[in-house]
N, C-alpha and C. Protein backbone atom coordinates (compact mmCIF):
# COMPACT_ATOMS: atom_id res chain seq x y z
N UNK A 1 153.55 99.21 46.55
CA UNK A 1 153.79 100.01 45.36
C UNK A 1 154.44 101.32 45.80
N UNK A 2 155.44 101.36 44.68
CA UNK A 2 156.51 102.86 45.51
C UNK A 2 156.61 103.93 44.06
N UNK A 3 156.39 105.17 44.37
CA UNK A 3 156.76 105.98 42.97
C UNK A 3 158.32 106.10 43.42
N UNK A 4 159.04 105.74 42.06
CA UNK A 4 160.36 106.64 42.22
C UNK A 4 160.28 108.07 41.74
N UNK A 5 160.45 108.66 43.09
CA UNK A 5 160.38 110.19 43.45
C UNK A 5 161.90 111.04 43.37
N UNK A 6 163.11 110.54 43.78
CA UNK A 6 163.77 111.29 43.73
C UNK A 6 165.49 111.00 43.36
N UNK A 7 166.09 111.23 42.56
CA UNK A 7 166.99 110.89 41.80
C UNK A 7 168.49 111.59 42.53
N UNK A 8 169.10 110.00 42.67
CA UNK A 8 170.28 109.77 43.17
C UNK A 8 171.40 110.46 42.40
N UNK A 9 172.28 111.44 43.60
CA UNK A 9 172.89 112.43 43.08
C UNK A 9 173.80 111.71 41.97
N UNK A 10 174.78 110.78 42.38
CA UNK A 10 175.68 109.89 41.46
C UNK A 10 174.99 109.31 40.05
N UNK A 11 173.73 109.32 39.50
CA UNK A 11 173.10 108.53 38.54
C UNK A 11 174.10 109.71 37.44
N UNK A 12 174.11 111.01 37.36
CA UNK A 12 174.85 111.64 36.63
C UNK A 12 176.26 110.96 35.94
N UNK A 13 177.13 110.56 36.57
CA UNK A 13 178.13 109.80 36.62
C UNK A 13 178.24 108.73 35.92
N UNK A 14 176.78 108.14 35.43
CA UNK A 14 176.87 106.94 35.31
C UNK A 14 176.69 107.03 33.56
N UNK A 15 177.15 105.91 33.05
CA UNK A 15 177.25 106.10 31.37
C UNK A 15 175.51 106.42 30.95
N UNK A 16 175.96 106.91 29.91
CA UNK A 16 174.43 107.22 29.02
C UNK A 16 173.02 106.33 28.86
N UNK A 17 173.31 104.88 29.16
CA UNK A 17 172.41 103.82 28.93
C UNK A 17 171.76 103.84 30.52
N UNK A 18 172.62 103.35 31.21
CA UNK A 18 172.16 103.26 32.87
C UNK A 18 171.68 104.86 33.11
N UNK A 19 172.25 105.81 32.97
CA UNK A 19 171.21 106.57 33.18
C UNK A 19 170.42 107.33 32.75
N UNK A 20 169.99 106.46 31.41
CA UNK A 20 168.81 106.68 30.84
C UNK A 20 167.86 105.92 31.36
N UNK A 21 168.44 104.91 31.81
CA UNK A 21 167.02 104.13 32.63
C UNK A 21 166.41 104.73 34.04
N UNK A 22 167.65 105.11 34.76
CA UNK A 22 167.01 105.60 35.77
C UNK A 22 166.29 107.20 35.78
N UNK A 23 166.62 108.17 34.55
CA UNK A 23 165.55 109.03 34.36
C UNK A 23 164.25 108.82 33.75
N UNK A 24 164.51 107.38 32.53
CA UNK A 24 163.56 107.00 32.08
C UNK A 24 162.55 106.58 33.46
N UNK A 25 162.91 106.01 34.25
CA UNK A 25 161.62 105.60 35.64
C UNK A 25 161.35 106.76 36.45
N UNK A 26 161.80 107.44 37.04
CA UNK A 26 161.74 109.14 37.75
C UNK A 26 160.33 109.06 37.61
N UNK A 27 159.44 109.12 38.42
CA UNK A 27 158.44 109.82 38.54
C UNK A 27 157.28 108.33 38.28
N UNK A 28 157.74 107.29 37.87
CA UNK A 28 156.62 106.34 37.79
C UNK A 28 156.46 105.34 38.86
N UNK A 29 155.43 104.44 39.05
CA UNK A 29 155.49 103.09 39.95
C UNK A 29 155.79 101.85 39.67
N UNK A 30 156.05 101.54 40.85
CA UNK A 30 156.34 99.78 40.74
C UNK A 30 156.37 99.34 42.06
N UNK A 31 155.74 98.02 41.53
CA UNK A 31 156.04 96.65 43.06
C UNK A 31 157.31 96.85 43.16
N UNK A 32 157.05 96.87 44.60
CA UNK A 32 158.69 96.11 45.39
C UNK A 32 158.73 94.87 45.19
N UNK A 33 159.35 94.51 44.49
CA UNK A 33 159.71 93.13 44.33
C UNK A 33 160.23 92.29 45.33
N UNK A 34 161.61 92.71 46.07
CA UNK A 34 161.94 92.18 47.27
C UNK A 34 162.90 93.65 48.21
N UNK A 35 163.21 92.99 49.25
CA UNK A 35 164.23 93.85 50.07
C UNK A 35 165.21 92.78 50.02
N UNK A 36 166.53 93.59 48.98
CA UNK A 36 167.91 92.76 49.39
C UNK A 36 169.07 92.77 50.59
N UNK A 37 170.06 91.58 50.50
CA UNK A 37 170.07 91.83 51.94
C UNK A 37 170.93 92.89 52.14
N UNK A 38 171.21 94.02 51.43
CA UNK A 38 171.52 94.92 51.74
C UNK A 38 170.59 96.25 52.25
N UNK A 39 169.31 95.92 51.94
CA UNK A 39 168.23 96.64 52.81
C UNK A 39 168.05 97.25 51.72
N UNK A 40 168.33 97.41 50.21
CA UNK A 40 168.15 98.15 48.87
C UNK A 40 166.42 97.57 48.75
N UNK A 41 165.83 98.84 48.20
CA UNK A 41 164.31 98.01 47.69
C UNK A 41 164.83 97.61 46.17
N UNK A 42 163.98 96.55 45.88
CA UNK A 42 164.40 95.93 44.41
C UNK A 42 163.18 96.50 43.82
N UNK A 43 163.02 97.13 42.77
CA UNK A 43 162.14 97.73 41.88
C UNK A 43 162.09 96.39 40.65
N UNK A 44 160.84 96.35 40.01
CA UNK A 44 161.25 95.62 38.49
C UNK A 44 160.58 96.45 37.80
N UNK A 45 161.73 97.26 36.55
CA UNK A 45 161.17 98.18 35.37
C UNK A 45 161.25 97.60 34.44
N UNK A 46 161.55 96.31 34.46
CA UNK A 46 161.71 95.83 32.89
C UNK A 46 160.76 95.83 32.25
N UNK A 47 159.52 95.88 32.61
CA UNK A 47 158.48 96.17 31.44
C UNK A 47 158.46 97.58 30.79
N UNK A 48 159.00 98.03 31.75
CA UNK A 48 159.21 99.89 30.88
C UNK A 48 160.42 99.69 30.43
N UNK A 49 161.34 99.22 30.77
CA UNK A 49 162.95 99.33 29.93
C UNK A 49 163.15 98.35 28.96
N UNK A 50 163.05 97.28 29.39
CA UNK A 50 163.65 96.01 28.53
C UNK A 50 163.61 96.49 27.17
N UNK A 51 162.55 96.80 26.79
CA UNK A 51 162.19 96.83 25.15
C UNK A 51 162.76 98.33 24.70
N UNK A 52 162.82 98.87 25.22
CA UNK A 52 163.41 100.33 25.33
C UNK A 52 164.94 100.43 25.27
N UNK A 53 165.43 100.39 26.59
CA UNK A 53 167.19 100.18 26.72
C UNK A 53 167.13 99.00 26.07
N UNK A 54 166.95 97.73 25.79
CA UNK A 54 168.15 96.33 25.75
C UNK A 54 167.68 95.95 27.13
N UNK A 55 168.42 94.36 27.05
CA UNK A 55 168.66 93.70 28.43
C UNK A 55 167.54 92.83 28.72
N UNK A 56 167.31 92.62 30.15
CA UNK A 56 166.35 91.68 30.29
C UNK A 56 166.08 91.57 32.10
N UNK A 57 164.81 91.81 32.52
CA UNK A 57 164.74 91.83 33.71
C UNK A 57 165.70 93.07 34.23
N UNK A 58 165.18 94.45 33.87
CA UNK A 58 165.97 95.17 34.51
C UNK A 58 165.48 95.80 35.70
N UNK A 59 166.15 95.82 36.42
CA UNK A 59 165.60 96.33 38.07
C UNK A 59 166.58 97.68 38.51
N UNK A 60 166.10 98.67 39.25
CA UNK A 60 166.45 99.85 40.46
C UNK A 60 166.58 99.23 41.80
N UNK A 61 167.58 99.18 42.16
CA UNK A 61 167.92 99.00 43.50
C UNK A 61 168.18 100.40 44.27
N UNK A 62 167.46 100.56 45.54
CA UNK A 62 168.12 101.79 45.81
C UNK A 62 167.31 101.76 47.81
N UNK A 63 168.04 102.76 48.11
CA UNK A 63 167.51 102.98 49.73
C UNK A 63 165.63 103.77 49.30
N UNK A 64 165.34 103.17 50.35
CA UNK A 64 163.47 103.80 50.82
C UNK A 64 163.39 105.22 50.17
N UNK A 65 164.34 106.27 50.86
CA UNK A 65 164.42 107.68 51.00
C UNK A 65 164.16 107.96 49.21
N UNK A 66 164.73 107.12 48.24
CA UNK A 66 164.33 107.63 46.81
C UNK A 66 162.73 107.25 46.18
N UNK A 67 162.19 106.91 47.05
CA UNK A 67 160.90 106.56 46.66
C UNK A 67 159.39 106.70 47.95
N UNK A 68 158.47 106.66 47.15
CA UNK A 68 157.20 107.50 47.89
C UNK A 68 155.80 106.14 47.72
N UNK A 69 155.80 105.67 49.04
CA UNK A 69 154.61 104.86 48.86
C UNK A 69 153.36 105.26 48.22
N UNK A 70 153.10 104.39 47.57
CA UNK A 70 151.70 105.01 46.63
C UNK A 70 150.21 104.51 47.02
N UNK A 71 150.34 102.82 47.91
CA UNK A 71 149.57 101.98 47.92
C UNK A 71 149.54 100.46 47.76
């Protein structure tokens, strides 16, 4: 379990929906779901987004350094 702790300078950049999701998660937890093979941790927020943004199975991919083991 990892809090996302700290928000990727580029999320600014990104259209209004995508980064509403990723401020919408800022500061909460989640299972690591997997490590892709790009070494990204895979987050799953879709229980906090799906019903919120749209979509389905939405996930945060991102490097270790944006997130804080919790347990």
């Amino acid at each position: 379990m990892v809090r996302f702790t700290k928000m990727p300078a580029w999320v600014g950049q990104l259209p209004d929906e995508s980064r509403g999701v990723f401020e919408f998660c800022l500061g909460h937890t989640y299972r690591i779901k997997e490590i892709d093979v790009q070494g990204l941790f895979v987050l799953d927020v879709s229980a906090d987004t799906d019903q919120h943004f749209g979509g389905f199975m939405n996930d945060i991919r991102r490097e270790a350094e944006f997130f804080e083991e919790v347990a």
